[in-house]
C-alpha atoms as a PDB file:
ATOM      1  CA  UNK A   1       0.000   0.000   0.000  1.00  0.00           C
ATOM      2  CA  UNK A   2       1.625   3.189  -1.056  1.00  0.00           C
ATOM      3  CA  UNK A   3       1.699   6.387   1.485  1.00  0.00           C
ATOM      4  CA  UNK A   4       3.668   9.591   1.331  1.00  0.00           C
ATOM      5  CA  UNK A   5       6.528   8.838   2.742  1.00  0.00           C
ATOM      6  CA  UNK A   6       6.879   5.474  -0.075  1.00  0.00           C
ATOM      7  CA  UNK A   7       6.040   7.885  -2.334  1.00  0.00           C
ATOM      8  CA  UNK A   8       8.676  10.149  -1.313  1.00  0.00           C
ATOM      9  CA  UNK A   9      11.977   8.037  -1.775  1.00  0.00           C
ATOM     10  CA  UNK A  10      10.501   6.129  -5.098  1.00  0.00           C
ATOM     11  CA  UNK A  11       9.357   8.872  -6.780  1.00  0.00           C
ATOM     12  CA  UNK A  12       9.519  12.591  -5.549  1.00  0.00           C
ATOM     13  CA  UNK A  13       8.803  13.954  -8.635  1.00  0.00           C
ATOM     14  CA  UNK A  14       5.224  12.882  -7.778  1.00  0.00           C
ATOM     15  CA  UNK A  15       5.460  13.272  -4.467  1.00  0.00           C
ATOM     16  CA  UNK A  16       6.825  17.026  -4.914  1.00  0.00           C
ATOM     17  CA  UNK A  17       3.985  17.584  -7.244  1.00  0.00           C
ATOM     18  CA  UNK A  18       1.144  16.412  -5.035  1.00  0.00           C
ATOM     19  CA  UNK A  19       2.865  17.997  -2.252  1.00  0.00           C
ATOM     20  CA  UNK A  20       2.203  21.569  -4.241  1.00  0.00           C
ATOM     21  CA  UNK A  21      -1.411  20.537  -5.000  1.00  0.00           C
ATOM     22  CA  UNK A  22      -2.261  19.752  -1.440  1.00  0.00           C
ATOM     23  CA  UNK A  23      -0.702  22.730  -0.285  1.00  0.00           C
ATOM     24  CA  UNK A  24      -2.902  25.003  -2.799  1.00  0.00           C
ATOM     25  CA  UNK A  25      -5.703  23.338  -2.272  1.00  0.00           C
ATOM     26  CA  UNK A  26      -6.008  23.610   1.922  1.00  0.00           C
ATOM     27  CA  UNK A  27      -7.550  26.060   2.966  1.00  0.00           C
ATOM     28  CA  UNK A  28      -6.470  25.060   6.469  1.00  0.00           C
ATOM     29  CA  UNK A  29      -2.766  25.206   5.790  1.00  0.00           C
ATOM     30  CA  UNK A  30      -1.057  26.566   8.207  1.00  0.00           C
ATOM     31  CA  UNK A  31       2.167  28.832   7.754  1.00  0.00           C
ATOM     32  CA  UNK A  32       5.228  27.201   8.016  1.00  0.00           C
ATOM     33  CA  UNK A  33       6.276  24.397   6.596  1.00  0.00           C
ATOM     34  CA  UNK A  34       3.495  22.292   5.177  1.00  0.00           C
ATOM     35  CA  UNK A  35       5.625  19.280   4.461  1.00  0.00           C
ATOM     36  CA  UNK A  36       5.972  19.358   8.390  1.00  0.00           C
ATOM     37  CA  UNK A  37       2.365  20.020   9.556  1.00  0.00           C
ATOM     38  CA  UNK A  38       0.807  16.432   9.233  1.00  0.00           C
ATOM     39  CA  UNK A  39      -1.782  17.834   6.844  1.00  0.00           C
ATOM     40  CA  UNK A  40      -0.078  15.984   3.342  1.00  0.00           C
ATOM     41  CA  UNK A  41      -0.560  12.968   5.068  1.00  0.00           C
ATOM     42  CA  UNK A  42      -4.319  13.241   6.203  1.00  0.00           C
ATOM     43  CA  UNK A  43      -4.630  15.097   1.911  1.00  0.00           C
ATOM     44  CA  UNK A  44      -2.873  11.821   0.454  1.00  0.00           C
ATOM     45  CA  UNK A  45      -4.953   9.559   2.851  1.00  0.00           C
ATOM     46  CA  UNK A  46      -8.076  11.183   0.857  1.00  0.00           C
ATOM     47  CA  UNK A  47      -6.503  10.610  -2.663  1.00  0.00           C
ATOM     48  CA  UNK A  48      -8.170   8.507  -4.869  1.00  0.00           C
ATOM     49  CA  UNK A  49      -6.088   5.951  -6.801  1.00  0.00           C
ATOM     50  CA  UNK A  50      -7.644   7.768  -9.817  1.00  0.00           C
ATOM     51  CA  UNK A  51      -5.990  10.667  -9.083  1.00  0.00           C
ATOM     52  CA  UNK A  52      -2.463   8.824  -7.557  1.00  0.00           C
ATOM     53  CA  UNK A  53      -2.363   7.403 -11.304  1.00  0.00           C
ATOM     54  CA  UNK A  54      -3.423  10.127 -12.670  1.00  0.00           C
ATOM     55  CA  UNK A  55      -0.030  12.457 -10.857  1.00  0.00           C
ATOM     56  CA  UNK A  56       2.028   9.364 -11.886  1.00  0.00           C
ATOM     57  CA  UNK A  57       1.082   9.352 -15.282  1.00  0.00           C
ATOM     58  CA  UNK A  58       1.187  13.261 -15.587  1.00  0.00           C
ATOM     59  CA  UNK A  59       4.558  13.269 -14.225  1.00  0.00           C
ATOM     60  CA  UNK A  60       6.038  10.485 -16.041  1.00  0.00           C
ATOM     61  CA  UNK A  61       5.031  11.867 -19.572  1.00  0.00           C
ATOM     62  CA  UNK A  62       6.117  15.089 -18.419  1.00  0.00           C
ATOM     63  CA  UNK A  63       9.553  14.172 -17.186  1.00  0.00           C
ATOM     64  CA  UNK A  64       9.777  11.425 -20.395  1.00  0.00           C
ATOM     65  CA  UNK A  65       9.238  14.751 -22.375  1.00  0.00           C
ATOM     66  CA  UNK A  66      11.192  17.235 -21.366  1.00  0.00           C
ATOM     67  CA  UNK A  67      13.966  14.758 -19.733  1.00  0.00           C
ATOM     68  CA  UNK A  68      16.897  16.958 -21.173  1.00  0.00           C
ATOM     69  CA  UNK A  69      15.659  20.718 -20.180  1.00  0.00           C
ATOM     70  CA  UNK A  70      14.799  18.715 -16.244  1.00  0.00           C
ATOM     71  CA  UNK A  71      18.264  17.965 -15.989  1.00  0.00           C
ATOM     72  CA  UNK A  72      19.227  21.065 -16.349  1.00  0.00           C
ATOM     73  CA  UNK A  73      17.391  22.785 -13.413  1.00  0.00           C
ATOM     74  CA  UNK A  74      16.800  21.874 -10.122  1.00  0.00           C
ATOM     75  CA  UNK A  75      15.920  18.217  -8.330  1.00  0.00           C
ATOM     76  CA  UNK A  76      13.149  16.122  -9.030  1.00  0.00           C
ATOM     77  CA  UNK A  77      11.100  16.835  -5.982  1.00  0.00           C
ATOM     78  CA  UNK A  78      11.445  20.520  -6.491  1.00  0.00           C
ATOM     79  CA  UNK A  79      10.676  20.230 -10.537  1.00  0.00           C
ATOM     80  CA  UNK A  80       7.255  18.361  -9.805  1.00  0.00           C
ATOM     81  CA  UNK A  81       6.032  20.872  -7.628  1.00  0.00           C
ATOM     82  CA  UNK A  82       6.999  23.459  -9.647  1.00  0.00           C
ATOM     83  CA  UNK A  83       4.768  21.652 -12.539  1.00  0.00           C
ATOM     84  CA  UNK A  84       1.993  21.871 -10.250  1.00  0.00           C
ATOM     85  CA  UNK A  85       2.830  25.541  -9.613  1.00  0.00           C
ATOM     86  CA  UNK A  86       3.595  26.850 -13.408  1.00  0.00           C
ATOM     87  CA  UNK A  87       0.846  24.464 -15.274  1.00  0.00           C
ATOM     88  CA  UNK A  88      -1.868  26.189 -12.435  1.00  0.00           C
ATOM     89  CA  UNK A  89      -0.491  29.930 -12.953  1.00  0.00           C
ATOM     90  CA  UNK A  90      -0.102  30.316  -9.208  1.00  0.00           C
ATOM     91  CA  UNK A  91       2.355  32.607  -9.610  1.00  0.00           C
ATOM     92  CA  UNK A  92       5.643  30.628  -9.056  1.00  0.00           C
ATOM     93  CA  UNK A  93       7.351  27.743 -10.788  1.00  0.00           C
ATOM     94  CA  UNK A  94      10.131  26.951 -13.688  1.00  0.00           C
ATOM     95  CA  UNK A  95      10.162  30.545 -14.419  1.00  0.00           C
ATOM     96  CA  UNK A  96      11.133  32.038 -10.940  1.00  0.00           C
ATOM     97  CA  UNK A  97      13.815  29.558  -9.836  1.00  0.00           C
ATOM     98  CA  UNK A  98      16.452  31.957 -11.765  1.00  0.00           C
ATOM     99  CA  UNK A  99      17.371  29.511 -14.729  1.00  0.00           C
ATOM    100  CA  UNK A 100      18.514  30.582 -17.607  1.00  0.00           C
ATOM    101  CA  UNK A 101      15.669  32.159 -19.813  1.00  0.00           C
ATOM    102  CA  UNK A 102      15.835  28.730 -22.331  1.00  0.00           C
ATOM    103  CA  UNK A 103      15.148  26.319 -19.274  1.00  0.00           C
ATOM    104  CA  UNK A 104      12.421  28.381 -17.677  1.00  0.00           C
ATOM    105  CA  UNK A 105      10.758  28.892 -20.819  1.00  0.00           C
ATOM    106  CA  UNK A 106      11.123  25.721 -22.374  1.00  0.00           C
ATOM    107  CA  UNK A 107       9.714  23.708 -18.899  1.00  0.00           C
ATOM    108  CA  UNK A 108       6.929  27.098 -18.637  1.00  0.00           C
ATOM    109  CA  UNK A 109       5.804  26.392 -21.643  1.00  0.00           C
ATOM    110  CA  UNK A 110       5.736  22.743 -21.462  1.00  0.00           C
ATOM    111  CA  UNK A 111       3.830  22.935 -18.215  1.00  0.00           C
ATOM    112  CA  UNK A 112       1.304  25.383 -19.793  1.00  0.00           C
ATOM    113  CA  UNK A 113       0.897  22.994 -22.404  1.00  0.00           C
ATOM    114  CA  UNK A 114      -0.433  20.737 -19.954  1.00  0.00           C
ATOM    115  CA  UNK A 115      -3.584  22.873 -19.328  1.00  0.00           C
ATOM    116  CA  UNK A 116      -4.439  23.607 -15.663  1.00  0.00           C
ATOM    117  CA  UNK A 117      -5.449  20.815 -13.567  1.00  0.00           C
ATOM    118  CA  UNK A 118      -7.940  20.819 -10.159  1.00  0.00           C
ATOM    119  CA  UNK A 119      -7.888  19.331  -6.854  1.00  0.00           C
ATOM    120  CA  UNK A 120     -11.197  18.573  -5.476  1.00  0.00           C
ATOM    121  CA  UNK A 121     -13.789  16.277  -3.601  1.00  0.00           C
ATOM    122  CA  UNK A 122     -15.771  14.062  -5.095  1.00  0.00           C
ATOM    123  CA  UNK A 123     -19.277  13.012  -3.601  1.00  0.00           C
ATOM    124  CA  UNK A 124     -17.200   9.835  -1.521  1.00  0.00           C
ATOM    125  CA  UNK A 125     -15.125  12.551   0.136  1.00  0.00           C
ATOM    126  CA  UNK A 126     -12.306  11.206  -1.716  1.00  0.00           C
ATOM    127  CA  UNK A 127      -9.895  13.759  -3.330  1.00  0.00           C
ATOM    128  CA  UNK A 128      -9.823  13.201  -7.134  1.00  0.00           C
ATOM    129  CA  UNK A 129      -7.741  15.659 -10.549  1.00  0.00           C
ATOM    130  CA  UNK A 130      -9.644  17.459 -12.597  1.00  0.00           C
END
């Protein structure tokens, strides 16, 4: 059975990109740091495996993709939450992290690419991407 902290050490692309979409979707977050609160773990408790599958398979394509420009800027935890960041507009990601204008508009505009993607509940209470 796979929880954060599995998903963590085999794949933290994922887990850096969930980690961003819990964090912008809690409205109880509390300042600080969020990795550190205990709320991930009660968010990824409420993931569906629809939407686990769903982060793995967005974040596989989009590392396959763009493997070259990724290896170029920062780690893999930090690039998947800076997917979930830049493909959602929030206002930070690729293009902040001072790389070189060709990285952080190549993985910008790759991440825009993606559309923007939703957290939300579905009627089970279970946490599902839009």
């Amino acid at each position: 059975m796979m929880n954060l902290a599995k998903l963590k050490s085999s794949n933290p692309f994922c887990f850096g990109y969930l980690m961003a979409a819990f964090w912008t979707y809690d409205d109880n977050a509390p300042s600080g740091e969020y990795s550190d609160s205990g709320r991930p773990e009660i968010m990824f408790e409420r993931l569906s495996a629809e939407a686990l599958l769903k982060a793995i398979n967005t974040c596989a394509n989009f590392q396959e993709n763009n493997l070259k420009v990724l290896s170029l800027a920062g780690d893999d935890e930090q690039n998947g939450h800076d997917l979930w960041l830049t493909r959602n507009r929030h206002g930070a990601g690729y293009w902040d992290r001072g790389y070189s204008d060709e990285i952080a508009d190549a993985l910008t505009d790759a991440a825009h690419k993606l559309g923007e993607s939703d957290l939300y509940t579905g009627y089970d209470k279970r946490l599902y991407l839009s």
